[in-house]
PDB file of N, CA and C in Angstrom:
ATOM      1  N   UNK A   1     -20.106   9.778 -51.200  1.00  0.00           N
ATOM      2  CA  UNK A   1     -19.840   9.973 -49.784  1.00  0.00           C
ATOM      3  C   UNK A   1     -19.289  11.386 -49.573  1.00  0.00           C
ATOM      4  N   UNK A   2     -19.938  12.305 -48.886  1.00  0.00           N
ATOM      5  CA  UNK A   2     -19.955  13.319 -48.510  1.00  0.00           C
ATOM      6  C   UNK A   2     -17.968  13.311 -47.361  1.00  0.00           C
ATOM      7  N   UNK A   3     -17.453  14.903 -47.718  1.00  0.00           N
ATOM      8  CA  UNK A   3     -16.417  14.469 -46.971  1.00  0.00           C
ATOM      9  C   UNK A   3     -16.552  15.510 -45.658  1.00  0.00           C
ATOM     10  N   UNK A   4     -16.221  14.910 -44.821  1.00  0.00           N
ATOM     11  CA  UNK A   4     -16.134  15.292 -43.509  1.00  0.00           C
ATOM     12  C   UNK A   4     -14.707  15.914 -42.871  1.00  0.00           C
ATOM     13  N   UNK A   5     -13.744  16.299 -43.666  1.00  0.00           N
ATOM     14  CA  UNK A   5     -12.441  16.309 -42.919  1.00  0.00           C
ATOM     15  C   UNK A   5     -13.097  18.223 -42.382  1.00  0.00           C
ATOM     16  N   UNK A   6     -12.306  18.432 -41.120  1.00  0.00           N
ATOM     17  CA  UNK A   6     -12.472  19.858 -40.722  1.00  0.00           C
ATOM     18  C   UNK A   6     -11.959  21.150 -41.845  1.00  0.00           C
ATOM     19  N   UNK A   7     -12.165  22.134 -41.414  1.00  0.00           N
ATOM     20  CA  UNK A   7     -12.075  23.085 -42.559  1.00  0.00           C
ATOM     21  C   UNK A   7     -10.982  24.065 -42.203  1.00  0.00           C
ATOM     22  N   UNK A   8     -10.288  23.606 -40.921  1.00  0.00           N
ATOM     23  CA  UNK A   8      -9.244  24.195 -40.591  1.00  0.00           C
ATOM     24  C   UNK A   8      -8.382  22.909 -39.502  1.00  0.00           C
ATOM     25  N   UNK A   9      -7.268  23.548 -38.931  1.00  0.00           N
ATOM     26  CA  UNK A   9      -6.189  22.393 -38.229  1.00  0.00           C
ATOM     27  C   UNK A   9      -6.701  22.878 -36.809  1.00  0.00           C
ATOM     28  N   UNK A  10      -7.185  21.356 -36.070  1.00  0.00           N
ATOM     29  CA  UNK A  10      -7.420  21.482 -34.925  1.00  0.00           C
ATOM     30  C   UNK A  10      -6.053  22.554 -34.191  1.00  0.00           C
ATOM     31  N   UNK A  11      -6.321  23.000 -32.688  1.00  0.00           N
ATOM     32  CA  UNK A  11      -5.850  23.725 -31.783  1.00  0.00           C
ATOM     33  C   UNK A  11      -5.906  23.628 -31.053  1.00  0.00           C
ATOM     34  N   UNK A  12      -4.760  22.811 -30.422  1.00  0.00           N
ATOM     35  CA  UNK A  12      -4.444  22.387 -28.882  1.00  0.00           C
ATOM     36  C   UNK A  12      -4.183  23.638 -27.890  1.00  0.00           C
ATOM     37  N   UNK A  13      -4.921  23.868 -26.486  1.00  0.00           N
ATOM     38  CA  UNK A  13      -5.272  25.142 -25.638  1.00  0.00           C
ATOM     39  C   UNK A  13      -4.921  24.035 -24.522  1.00  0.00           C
ATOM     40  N   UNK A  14      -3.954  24.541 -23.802  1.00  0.00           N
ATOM     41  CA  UNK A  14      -3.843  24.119 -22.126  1.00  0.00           C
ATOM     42  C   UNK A  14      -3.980  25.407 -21.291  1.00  0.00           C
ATOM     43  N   UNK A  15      -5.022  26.124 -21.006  1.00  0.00           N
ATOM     44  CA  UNK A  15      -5.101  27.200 -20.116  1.00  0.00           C
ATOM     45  C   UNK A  15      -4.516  26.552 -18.529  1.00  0.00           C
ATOM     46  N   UNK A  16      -4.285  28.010 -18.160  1.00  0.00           N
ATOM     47  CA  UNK A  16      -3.710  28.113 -16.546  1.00  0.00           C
ATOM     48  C   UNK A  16      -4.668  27.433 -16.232  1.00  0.00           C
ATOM     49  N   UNK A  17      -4.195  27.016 -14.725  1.00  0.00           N
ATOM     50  CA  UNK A  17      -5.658  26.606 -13.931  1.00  0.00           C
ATOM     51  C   UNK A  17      -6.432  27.642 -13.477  1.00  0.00           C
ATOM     52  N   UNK A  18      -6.124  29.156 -13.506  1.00  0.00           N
ATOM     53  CA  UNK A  18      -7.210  29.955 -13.003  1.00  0.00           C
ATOM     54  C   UNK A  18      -7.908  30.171 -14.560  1.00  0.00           C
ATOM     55  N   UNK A  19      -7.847  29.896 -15.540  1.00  0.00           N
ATOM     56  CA  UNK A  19      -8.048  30.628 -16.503  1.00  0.00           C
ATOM     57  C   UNK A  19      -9.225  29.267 -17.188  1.00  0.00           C
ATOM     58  N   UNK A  20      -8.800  28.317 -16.751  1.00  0.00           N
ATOM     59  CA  UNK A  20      -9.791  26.858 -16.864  1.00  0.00           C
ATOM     60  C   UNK A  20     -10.696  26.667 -15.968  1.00  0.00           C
ATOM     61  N   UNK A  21     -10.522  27.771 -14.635  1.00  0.00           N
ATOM     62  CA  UNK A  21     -11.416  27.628 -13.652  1.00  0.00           C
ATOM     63  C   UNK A  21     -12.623  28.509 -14.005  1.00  0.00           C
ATOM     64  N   UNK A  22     -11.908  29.569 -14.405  1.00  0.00           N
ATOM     65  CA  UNK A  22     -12.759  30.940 -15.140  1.00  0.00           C
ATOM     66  C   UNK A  22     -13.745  30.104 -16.052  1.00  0.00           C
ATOM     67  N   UNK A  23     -13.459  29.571 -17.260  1.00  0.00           N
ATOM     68  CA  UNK A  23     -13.933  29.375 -18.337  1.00  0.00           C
ATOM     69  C   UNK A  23     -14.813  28.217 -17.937  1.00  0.00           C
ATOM     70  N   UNK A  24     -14.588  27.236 -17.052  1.00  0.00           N
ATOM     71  CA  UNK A  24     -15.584  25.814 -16.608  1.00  0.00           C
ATOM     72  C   UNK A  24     -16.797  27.030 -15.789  1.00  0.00           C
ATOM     73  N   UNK A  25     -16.485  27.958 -14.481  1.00  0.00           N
ATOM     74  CA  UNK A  25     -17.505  28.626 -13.861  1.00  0.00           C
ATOM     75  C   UNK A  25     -18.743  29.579 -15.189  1.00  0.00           C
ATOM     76  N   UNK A  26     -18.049  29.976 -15.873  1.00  0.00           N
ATOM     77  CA  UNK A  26     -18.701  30.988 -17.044  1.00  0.00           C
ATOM     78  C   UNK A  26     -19.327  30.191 -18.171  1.00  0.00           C
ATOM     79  N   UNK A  27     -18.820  28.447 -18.581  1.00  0.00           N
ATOM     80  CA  UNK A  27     -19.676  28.042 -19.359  1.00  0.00           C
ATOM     81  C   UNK A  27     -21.313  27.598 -18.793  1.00  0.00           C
ATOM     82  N   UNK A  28     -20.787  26.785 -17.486  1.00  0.00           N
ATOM     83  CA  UNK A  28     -22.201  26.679 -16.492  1.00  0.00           C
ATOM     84  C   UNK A  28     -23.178  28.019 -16.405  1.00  0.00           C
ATOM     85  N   UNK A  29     -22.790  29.244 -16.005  1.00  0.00           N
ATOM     86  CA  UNK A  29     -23.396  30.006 -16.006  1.00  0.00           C
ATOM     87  C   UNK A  29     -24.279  30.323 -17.606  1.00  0.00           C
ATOM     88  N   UNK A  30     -23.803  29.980 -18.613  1.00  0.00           N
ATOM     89  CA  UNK A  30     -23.953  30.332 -20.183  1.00  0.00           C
ATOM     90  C   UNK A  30     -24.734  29.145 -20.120  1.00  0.00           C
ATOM     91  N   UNK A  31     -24.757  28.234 -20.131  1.00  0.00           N
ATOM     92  CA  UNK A  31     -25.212  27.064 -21.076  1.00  0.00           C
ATOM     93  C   UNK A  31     -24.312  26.144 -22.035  1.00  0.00           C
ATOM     94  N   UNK A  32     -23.084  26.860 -22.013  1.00  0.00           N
ATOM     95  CA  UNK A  32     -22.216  26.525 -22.911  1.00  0.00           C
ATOM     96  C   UNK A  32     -21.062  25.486 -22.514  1.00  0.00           C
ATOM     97  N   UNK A  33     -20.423  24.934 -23.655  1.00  0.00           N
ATOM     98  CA  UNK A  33     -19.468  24.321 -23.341  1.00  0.00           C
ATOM     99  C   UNK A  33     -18.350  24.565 -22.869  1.00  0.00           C
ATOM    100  N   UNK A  34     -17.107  24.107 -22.190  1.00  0.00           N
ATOM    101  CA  UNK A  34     -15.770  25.429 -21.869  1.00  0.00           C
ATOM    102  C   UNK A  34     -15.449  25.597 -23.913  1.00  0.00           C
ATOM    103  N   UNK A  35     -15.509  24.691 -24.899  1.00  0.00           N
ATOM    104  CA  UNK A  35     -15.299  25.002 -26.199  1.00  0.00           C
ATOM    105  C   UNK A  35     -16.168  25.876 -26.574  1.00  0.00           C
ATOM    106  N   UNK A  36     -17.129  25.737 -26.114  1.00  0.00           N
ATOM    107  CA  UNK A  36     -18.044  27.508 -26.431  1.00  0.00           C
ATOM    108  C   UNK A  36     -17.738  28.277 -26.171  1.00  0.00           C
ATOM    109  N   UNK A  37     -17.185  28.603 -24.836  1.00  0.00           N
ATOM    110  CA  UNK A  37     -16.958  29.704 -24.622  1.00  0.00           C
ATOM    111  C   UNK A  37     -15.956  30.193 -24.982  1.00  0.00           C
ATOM    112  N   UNK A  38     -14.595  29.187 -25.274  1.00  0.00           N
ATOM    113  CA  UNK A  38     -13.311  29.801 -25.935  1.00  0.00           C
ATOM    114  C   UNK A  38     -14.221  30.704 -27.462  1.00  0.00           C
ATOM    115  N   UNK A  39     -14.472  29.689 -28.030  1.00  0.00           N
ATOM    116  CA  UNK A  39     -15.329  30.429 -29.276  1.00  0.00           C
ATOM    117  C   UNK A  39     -15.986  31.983 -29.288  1.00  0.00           C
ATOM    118  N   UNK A  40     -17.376  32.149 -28.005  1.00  0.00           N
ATOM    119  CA  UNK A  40     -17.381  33.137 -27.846  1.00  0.00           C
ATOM    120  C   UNK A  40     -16.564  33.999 -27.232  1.00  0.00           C
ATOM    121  N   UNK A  41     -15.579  34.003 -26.679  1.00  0.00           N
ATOM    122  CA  UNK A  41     -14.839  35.033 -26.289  1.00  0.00           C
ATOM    123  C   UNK A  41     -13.629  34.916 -27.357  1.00  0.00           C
ATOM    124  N   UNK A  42     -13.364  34.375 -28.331  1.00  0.00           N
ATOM    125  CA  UNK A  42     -12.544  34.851 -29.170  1.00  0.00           C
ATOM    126  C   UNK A  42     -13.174  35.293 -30.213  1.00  0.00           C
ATOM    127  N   UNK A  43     -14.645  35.015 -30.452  1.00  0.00           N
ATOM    128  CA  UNK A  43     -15.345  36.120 -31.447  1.00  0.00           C
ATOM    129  C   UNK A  43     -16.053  37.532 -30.540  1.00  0.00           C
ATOM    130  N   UNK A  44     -15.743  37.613 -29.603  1.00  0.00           N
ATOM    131  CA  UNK A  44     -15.678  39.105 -29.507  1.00  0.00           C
ATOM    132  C   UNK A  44     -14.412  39.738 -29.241  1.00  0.00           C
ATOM    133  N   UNK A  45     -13.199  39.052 -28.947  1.00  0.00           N
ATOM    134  CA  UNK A  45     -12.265  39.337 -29.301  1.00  0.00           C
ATOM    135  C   UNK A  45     -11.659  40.184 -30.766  1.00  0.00           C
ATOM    136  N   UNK A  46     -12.200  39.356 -31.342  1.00  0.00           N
ATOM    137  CA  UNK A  46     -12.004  39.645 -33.207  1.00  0.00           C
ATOM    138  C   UNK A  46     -12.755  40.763 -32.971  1.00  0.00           C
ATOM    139  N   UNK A  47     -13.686  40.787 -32.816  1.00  0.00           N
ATOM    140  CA  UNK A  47     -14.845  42.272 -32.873  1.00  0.00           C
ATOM    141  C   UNK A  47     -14.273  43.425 -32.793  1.00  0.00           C
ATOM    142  N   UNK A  48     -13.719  43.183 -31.263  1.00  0.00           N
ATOM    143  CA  UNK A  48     -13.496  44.025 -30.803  1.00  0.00           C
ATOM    144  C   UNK A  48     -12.223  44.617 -31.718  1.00  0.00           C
ATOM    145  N   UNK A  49     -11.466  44.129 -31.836  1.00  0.00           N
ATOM    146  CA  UNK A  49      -9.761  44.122 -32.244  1.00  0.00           C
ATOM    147  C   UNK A  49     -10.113  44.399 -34.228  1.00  0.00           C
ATOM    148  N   UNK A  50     -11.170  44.348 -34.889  1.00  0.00           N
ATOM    149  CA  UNK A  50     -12.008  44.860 -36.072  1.00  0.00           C
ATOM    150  C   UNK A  50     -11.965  46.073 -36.066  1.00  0.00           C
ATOM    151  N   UNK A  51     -12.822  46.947 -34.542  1.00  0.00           N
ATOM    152  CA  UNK A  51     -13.618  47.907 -34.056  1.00  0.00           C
ATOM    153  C   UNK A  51     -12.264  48.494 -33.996  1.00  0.00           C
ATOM    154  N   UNK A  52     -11.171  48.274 -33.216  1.00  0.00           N
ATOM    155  CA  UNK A  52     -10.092  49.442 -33.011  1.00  0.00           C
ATOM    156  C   UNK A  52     -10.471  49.355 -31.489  1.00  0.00           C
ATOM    157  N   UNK A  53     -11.259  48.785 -30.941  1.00  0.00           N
ATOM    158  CA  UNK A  53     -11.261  48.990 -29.481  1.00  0.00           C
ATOM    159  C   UNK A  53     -10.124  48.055 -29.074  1.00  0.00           C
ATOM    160  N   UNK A  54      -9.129  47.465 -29.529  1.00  0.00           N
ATOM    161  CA  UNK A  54      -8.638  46.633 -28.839  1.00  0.00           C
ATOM    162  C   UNK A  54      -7.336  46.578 -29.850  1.00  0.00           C
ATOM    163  N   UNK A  55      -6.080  45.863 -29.108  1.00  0.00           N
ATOM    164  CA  UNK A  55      -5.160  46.241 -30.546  1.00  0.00           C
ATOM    165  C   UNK A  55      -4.402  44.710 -30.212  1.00  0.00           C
ATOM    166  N   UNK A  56      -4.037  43.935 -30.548  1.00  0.00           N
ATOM    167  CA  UNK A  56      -3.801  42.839 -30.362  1.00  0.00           C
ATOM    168  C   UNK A  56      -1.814  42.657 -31.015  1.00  0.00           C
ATOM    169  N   UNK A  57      -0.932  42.719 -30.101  1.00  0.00           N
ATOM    170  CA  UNK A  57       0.607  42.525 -30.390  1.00  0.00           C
ATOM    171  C   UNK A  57       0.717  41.467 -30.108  1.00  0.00           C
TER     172      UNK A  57
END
């Protein structure tokens, strides 16, 4: 039996309500889930903050 446990510790996110409003309007527009989109916008986050374009305190 193959194991299934996750490969990291889930992460509980309660965004603002403008910031849940943002992310529900922008997944519709995407195709995506609002969990997609946290995903993609924290992997271009990383990118960016890699790149030096961004500096993260």
């Amino acid at each position: 039996m193959a194991d299934t446990k996750p490969a990291g510790k889930q992460i509980s996110y309660r965004p603002r309500p403008e910031v849940r409003q943002f992310l529900e309007e922008n997944a519709v527009k995407t195709y995506r889930s609002v969990q997609g989109m946290m995903d993609y916008l924290m992997d271009k986050v990383i990118e960016m903050e890699k790149k030096g374009d961004l500096t993260i305190q």
